[in-house]
Protein backbone atom coordinates (compact mmCIF):
# COMPACT_ATOMS: atom_id res chain seq x y z
CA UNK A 1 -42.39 89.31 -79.95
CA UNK A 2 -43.47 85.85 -81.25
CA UNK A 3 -47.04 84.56 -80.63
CA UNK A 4 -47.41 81.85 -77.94
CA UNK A 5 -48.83 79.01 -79.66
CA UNK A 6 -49.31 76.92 -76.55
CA UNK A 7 -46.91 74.23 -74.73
CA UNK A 8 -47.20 70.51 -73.71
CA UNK A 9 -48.49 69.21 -70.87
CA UNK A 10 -46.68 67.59 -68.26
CA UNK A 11 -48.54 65.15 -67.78
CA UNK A 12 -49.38 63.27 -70.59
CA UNK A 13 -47.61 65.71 -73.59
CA UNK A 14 -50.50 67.05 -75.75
CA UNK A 15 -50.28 70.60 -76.73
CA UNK A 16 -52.25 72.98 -74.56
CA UNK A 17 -53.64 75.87 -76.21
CA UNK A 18 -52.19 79.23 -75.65
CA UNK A 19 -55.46 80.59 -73.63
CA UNK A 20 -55.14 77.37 -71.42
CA UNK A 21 -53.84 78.55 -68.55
CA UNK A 22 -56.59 79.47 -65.72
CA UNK A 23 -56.36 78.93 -62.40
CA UNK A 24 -59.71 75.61 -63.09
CA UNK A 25 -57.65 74.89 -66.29
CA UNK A 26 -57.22 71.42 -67.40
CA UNK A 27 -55.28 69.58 -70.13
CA UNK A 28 -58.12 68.45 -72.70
CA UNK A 29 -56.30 65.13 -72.85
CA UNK A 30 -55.64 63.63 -69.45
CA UNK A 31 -57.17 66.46 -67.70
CA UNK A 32 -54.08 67.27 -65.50
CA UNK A 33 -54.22 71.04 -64.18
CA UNK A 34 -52.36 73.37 -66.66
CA UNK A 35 -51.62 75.95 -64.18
CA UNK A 36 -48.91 74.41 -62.43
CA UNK A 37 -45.06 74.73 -61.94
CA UNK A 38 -44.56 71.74 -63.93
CA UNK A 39 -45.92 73.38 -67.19
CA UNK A 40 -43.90 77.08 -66.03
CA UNK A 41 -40.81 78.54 -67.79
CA UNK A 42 -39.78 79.39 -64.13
CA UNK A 43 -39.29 75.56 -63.24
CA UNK A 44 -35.96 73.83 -63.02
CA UNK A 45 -35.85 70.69 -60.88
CA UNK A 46 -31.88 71.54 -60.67
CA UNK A 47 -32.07 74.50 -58.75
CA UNK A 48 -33.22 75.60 -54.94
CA UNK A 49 -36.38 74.60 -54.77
CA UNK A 50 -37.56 73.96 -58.51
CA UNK A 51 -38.02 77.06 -59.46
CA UNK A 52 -35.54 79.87 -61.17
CA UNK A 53 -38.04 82.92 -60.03
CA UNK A 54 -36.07 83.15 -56.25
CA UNK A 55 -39.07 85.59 -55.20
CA UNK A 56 -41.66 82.84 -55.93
CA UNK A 57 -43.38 81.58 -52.70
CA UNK A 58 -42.69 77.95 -52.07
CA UNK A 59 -44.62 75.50 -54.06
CA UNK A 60 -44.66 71.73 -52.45
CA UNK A 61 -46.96 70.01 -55.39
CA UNK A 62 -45.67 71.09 -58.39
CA UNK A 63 -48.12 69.24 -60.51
CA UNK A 64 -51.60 70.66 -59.00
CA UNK A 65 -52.80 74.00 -60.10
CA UNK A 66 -51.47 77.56 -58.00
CA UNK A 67 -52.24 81.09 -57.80
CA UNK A 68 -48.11 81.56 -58.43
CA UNK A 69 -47.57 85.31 -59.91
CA UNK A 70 -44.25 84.43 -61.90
CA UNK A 71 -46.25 81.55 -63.85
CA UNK A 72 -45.80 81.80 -67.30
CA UNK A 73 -46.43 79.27 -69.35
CA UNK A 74 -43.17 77.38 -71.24
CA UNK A 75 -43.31 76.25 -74.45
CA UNK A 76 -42.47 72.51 -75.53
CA UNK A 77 -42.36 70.04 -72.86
CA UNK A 78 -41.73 70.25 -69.27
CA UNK A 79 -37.72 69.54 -68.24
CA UNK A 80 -37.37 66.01 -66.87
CA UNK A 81 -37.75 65.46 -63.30
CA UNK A 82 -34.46 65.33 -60.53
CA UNK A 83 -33.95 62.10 -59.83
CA UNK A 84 -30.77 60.72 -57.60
CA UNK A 85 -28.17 59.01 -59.76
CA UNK A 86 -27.78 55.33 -59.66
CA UNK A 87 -24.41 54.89 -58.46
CA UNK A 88 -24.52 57.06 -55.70
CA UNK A 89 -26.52 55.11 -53.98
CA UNK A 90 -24.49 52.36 -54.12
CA UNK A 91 -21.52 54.53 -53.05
CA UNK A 92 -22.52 55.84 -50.13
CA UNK A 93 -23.93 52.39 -48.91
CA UNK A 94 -20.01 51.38 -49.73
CA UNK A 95 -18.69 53.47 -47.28
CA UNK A 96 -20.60 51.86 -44.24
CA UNK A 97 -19.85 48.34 -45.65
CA UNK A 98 -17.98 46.25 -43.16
CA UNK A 99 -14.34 44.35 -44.93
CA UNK A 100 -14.52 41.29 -45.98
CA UNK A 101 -17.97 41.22 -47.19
């Protein structure tokens, strides 16, 4: 197995050394907490609730530090965050647009 040589953080995207990680933990850049579901190889903001562990409990701030047993740190930088497309916006608020206008 290859040695973990640390990941980015989330935050700000300096490496994070690979003994990093506790619970009090802070990036030594921006000092954003390192033990978070934002720096985890569990989260994906495409699936059910962020996270691709299903037995994880629920975690509603992603970027503050948690006592989550699946954590595992990820290596590289953090996926980008879901955000709503554009147009679909603009779709929906289409469909309720009266004729003519």
């Amino acid at each position: 197995m290859p040695e973990f040589l640390g990941c980015q953080c989330h935050a700000c995207g300096q490496e994070i050394p690979g003994n990093g990680f506790g619970r009090r933990d802070s990036c030594p850049g921006c000092g954003a907490d390192t033990r978070c579901c934002r720096n985890c190889v569990f989260e994906e903001p495409s699936y059910r609730l962020d996270c691709l562990e299903t037995a994880a409990e629920t975690v509603h701030d992603r970027e503050n530090s948690n006592s989550c047993d699946y954590f595992r740190p990820r290596q590289g930088a953090a996926p980008a965050k879901a955000r709503p497309q554009a147009g679909a916006k603009t779709a929906f608020d289409g469909l309720f647009r009266k004729r003519g206008s």
